[in-house]
Protein backbone atom coordinates (compact mmCIF):
# COMPACT_ATOMS: atom_id res chain seq x y z
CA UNK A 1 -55.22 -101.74 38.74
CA UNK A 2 -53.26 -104.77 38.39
CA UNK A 3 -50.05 -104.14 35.86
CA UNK A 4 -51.22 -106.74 32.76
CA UNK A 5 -55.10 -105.83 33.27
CA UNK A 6 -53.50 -101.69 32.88
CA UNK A 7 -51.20 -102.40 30.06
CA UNK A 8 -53.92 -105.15 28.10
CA UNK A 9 -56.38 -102.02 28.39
CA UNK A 10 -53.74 -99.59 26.96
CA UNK A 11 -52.75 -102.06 23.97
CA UNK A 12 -56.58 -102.13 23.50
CA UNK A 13 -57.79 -98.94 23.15
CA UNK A 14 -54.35 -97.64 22.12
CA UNK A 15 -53.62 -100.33 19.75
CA UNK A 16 -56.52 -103.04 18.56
CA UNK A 17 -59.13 -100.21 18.66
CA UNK A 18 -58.59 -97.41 16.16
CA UNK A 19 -62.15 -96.21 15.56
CA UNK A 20 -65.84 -96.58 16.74
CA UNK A 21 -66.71 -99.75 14.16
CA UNK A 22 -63.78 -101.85 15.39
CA UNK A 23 -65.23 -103.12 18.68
CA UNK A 24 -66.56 -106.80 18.29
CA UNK A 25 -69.77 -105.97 20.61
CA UNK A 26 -72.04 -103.00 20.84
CA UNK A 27 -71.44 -102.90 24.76
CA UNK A 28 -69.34 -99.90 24.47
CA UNK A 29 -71.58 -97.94 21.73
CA UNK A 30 -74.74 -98.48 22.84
CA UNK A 31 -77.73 -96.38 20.88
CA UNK A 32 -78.71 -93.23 22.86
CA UNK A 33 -81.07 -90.87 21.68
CA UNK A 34 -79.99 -87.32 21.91
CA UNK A 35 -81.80 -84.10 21.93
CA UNK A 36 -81.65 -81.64 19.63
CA UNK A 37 -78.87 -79.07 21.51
CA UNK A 38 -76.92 -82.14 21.96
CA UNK A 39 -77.12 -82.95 18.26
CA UNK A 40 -76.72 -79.58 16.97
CA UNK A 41 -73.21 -79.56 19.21
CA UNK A 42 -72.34 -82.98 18.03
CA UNK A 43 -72.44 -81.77 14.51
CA UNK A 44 -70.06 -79.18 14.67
CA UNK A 45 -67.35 -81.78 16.66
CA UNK A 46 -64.30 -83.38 13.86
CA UNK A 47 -65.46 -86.14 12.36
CA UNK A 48 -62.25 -88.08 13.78
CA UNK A 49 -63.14 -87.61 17.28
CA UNK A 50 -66.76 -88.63 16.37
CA UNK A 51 -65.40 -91.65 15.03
CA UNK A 52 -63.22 -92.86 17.83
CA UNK A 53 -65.86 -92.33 20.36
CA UNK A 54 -66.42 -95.92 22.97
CA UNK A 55 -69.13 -94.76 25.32
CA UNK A 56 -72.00 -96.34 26.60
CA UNK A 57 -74.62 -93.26 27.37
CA UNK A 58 -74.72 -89.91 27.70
CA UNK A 59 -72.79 -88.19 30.62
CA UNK A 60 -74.58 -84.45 29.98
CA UNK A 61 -76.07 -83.22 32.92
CA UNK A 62 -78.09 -79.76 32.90
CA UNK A 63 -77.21 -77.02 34.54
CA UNK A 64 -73.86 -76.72 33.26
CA UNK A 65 -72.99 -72.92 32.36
CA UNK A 66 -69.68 -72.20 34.73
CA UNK A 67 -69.44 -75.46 35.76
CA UNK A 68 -65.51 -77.07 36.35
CA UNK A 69 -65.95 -80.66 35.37
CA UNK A 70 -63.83 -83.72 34.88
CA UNK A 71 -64.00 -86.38 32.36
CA UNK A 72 -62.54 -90.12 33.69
CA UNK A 73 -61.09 -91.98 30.93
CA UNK A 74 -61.88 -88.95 28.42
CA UNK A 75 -60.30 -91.47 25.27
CA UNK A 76 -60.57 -89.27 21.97
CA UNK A 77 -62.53 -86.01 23.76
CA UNK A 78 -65.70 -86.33 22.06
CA UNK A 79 -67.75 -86.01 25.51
CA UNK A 80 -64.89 -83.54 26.45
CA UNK A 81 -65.49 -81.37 23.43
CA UNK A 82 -69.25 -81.41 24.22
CA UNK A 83 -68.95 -80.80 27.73
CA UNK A 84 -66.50 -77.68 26.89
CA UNK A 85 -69.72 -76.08 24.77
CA UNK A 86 -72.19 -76.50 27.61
CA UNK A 87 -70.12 -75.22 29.99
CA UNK A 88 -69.21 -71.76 28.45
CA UNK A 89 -65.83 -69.69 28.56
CA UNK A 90 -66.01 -69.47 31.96
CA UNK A 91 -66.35 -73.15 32.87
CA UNK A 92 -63.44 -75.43 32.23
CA UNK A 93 -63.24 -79.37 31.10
CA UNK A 94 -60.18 -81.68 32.04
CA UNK A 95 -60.46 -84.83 30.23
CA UNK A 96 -58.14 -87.69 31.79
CA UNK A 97 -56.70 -90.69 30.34
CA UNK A 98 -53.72 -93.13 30.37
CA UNK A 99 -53.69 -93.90 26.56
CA UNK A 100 -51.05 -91.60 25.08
CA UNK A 101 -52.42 -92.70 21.28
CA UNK A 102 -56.13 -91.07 22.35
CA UNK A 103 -55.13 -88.11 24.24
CA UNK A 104 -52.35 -87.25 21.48
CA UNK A 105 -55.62 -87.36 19.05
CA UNK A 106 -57.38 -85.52 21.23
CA UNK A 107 -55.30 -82.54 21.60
CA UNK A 108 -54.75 -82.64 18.29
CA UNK A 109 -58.06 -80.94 17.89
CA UNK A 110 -58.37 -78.32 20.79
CA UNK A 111 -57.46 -75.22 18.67
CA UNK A 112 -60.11 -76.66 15.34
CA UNK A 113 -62.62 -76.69 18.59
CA UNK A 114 -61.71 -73.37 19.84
CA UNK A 115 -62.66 -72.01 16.74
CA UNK A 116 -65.86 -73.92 15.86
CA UNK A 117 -67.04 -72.36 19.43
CA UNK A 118 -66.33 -69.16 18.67
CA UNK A 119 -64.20 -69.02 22.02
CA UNK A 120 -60.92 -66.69 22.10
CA UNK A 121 -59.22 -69.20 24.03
CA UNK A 122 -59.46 -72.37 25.34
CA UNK A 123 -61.66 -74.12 28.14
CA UNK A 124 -60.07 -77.81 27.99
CA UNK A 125 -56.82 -79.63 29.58
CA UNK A 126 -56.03 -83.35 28.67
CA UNK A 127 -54.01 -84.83 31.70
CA UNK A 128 -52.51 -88.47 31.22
CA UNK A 129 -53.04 -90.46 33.98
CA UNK A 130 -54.75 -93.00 35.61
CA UNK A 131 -58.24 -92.74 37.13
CA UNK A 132 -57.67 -94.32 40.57
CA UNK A 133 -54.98 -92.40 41.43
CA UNK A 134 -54.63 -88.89 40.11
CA UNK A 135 -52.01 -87.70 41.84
CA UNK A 136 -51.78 -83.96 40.92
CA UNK A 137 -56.05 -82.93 41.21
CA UNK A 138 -57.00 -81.30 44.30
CA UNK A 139 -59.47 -82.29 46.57
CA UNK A 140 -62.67 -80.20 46.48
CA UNK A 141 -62.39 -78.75 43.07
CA UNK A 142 -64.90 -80.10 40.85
CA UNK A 143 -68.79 -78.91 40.28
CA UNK A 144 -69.13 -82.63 38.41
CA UNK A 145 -67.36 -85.72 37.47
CA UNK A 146 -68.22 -87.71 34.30
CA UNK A 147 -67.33 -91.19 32.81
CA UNK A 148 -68.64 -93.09 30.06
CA UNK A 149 -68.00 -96.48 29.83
CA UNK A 150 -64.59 -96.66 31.55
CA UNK A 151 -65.19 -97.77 35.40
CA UNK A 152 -65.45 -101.05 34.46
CA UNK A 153 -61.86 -100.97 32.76
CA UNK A 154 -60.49 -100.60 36.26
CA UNK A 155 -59.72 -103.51 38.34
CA UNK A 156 -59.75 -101.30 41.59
CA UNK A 157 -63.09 -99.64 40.98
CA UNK A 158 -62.97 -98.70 44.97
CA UNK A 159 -60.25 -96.34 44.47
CA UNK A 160 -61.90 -94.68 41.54
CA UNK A 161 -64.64 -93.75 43.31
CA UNK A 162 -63.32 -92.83 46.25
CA UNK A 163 -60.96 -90.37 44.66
CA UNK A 164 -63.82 -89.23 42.62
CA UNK A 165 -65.80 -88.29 45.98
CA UNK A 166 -62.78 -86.15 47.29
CA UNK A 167 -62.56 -84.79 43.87
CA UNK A 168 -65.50 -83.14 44.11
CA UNK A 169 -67.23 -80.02 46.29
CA UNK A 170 -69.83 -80.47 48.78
CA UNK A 171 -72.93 -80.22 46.74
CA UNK A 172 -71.35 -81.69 43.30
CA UNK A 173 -71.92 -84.67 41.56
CA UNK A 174 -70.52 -87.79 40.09
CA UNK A 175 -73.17 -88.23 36.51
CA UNK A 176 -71.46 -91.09 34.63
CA UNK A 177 -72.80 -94.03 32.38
CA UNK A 178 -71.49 -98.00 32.92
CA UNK A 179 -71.47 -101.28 31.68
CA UNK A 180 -73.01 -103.52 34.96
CA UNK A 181 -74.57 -107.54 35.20
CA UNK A 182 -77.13 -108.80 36.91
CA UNK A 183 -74.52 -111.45 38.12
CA UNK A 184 -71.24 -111.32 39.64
CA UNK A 185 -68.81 -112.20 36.39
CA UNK A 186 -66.62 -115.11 36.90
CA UNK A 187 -63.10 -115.00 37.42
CA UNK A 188 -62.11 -116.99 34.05
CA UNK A 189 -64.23 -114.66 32.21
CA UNK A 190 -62.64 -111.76 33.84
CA UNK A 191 -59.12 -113.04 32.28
CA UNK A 192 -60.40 -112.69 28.73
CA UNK A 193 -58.32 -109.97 26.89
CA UNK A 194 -61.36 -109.32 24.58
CA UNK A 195 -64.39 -109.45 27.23
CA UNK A 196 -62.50 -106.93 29.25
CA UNK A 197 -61.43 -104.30 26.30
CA UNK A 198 -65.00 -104.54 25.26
CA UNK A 199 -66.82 -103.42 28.68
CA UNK A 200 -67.90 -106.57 29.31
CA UNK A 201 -66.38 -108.79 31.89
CA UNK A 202 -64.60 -105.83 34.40
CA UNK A 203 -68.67 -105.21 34.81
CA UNK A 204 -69.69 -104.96 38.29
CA UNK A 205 -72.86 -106.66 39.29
CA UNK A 206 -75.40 -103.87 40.18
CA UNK A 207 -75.68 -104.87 43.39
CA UNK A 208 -71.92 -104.72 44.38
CA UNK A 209 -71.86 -101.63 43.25
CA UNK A 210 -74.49 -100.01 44.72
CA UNK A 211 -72.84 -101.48 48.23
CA UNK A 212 -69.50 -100.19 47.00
CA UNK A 213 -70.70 -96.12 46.05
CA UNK A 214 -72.62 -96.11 49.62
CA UNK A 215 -69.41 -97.57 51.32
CA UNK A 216 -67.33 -94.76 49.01
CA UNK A 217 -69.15 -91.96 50.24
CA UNK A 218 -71.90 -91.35 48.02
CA UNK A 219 -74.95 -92.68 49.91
CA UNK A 220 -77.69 -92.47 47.83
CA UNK A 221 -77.45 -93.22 44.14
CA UNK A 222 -79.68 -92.40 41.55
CA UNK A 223 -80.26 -94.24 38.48
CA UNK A 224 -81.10 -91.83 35.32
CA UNK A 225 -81.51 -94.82 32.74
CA UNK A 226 -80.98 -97.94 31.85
CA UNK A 227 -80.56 -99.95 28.53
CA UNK A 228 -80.02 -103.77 28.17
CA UNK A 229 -76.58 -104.24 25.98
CA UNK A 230 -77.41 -106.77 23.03
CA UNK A 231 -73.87 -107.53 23.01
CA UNK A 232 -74.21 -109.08 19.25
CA UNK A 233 -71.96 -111.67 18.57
CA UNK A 234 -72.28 -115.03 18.74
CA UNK A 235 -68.37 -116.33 20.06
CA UNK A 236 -68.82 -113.89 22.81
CA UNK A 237 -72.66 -114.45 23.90
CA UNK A 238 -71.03 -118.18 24.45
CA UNK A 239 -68.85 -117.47 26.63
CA UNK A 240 -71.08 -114.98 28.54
CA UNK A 241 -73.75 -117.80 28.71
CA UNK A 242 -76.70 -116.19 30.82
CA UNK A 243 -75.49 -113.20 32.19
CA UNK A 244 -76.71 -109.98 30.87
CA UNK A 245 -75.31 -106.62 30.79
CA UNK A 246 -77.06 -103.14 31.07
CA UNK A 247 -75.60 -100.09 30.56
CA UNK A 248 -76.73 -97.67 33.08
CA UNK A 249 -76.61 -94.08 34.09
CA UNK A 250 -75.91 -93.23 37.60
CA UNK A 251 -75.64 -89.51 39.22
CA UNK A 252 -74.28 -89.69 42.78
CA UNK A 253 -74.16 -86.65 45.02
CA UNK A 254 -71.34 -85.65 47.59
CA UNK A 255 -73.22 -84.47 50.55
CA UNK A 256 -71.97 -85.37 53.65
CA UNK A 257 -74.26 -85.73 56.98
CA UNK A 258 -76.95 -84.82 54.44
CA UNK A 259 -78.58 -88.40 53.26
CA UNK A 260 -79.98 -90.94 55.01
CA UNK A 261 -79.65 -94.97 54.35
CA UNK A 262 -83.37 -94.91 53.55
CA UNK A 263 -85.57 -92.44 51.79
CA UNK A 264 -86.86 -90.21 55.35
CA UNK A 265 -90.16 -88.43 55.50
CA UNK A 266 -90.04 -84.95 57.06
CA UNK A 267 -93.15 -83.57 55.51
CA UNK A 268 -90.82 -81.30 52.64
CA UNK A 269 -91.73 -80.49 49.48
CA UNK A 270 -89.75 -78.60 46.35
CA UNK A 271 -91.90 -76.54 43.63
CA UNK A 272 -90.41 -76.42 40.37
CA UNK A 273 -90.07 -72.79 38.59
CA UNK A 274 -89.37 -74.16 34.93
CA UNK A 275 -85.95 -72.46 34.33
CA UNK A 276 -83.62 -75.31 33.68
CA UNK A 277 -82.99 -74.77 30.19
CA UNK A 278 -84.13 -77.33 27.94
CA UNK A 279 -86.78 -78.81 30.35
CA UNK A 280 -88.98 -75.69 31.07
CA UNK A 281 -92.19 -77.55 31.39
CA UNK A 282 -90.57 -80.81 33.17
CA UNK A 283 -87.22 -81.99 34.72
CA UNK A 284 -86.10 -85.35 35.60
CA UNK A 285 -84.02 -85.55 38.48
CA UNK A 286 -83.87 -89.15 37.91
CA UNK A 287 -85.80 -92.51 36.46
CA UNK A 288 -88.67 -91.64 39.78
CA UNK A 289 -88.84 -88.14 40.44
CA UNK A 290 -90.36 -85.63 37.94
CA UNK A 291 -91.08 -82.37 38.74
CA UNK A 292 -93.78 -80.39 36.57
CA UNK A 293 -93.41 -76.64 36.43
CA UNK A 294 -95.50 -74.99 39.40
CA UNK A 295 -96.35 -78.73 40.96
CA UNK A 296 -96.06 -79.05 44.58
CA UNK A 297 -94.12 -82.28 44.69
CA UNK A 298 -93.64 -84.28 48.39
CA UNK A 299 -90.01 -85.39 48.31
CA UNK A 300 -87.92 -87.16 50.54
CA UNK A 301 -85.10 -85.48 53.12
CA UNK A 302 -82.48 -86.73 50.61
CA UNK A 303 -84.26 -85.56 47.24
CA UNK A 304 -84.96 -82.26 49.15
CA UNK A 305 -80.94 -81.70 49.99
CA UNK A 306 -80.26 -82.74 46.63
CA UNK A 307 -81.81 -80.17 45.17
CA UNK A 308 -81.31 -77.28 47.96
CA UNK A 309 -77.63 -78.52 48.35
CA UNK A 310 -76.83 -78.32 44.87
CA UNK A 311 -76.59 -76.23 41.80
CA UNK A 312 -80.28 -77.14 41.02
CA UNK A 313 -81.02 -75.16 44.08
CA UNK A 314 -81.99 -71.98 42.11
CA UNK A 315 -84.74 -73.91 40.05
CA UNK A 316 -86.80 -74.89 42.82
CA UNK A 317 -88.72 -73.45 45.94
CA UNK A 318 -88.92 -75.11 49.02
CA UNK A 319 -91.23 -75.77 51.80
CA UNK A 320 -90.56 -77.54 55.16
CA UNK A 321 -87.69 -78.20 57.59
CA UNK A 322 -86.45 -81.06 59.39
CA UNK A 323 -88.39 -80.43 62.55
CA UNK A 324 -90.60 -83.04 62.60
CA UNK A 325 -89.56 -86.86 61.56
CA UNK A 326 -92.59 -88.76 60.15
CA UNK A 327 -90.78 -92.45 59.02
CA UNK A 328 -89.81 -93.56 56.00
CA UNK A 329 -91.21 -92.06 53.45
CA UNK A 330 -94.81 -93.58 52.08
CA UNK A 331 -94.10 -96.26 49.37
CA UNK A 332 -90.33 -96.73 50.12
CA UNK A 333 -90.78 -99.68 52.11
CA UNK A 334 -87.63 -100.18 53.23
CA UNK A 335 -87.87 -100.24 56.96
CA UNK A 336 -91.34 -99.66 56.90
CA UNK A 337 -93.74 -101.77 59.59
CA UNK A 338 -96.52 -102.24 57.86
CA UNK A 339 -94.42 -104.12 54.75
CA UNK A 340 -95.35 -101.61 52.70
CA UNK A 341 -94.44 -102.33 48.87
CA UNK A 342 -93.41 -100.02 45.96
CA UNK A 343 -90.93 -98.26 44.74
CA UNK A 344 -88.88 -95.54 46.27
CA UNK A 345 -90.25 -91.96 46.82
């Protein structure tokens, strides 16, 4: 992260910004609709931390009970706080940022959270620091890493990621919401102080991405949701001219010589038993694989170590081995002979 993009960010966040309803474009705030247990938690977190929330989705994950997650760019704690419900006394959440005027708010409400949880003592550390380097987390220590709407404040998303993939345990994930263009932004645009503080021009276009998590480690992402950002207001929209933004959610696994480049056929298959709480009849792994309670559901070899690799693993039954290779998997197309279209497994 270049020095003046760093310190522009801090003045921004730390300075400019000092609640939810001063951002000039709805890029960092974008409307998500919650579930009830996520509501019911949200109700019970301060009112100040509520109000100096800037994320773009929701970075909650099931399956979090015990769970040691991280939090990149954690700003005021409000996804920290949440996090530190779901996973229980005996999980932990460390919430990381470089903007001393968020983290000191943040902290200033751990014991008013300790108590609204009925915990006897506390589940959460704020670190300051910055996400690409994180110099004092060890390697292979994290169930899952979350983000909301702060990758694309880096200028040196590479290194985020990267450290992010040796942050975490064989088997863990990366769930995390960002801002992203169906263009590459231009260079002039990616000067503005304003276009940058909002979420807007450090975007990466979704393609460069996707090249940069495979090259980073995490081979096959998965896309959770997506929601076109309105950005609503008219100075900005100018200079944006015809590029549009999306904020999307992404989980990324860390399994190493587990995934292949394209989805594989090796005649597997996963049965869901209904006990991830919340989704008892059906769970969504992502935007293209649903699983119905007692279905039989073909999967890929990658969707199939996903879930058997993972803290999911529990969940499901499995059938099949890696025995017998039968291509890529019907309706990927990628690599296919027959130029086969449709979507992925």
């Amino acid at each position: 992260m270049t020095d003046s993009i760093k310190e522009d960010t801090k003045e921004y966040y730390g300075k400019v910004l000092q609640k939810s309803s001063d951002l000039k474009t709805n890029a960092c705030c974008t409307s998500v609709k919650y579930p009830k247990h996520i509501k019911d938690i949200l109700s019970i977190i301060h009112d100040d931390i509520l109000s100096t929330y800037y994320g773009c989705g929701l970075v909650v994950p099931d399956c979090l009970d015990k769970c040691n997650v991280l939090d990149l760019g954690c700003g005021t704690g409000r996804d920290v706080y949440l996090l530190s419900k779901l996973v229980g006394q005996a999980g932990t959440v460390t919430g990381v940022d470089m903007t001393h005027e968020q983290l000191s708010k943040a902290m200033d409400y751990c014991d008013y959270h300790i108590e609204k949880f009925g915990y006897n003592h506390s589940n959460i550390i704020f670190v300051k620091d910055e996400i690409e380097s994180l110099t004092n987390f060890k390697s292979n220590s994290y169930d899952i890493i979350v983000s909301n709407c702060v990758v694309n404040l880096s200028n040196n998303k590479e290194a985020v990621l990267k450290r992010a993939y040796s942050l975490l345990k064989t088997g863990g994930e990366m769930y995390f919401s960002d801002v992203y263009s169906d263009r590459r932004v231009p260079e002039e645009l990616r000067k503005d102080k304003v276009l940058w503080g909002e979420c807007l021009s450090g975007a990466l276009y979704v393609n460069d991405f996707l090249s940069l998590v495979k090259k980073c480690g995490f081979i096959d992402p998965r896309k959770v949701s997506i929601n076109r950002i309105t950005v609503k207001n008219k100075e900005l929209e100018d200079k944006l001219g015809e590029i549009k933004f999306y904020s999307i959610t992404y989980r990324l696994f860390k399994l190493p010589d587990l995934l292949d480049a394209q989805c594989e056929d090796y005649g597997q298959a996963v049965v869901y038993n209904g006990t991830i709480e919340h989704s008892e009849n059906v769970w969504n792994l992502d935007d293209h694989h649903k699983f119905e309670k007692g279905k039989c559901a073909l999967v890929c070899r990658n969707t199939y170590n996903m879930l058997f690799h993972s803290r999911f693993s529990k969940h499901f039954n499995f059938i099949g081995d890696e025995s017998t290779h039968y291509g890529v998997f019907e309706g990927c197309g990628t690599g296919d002979l027959d130029n086969v279209e449709g979507g992925c497994c």
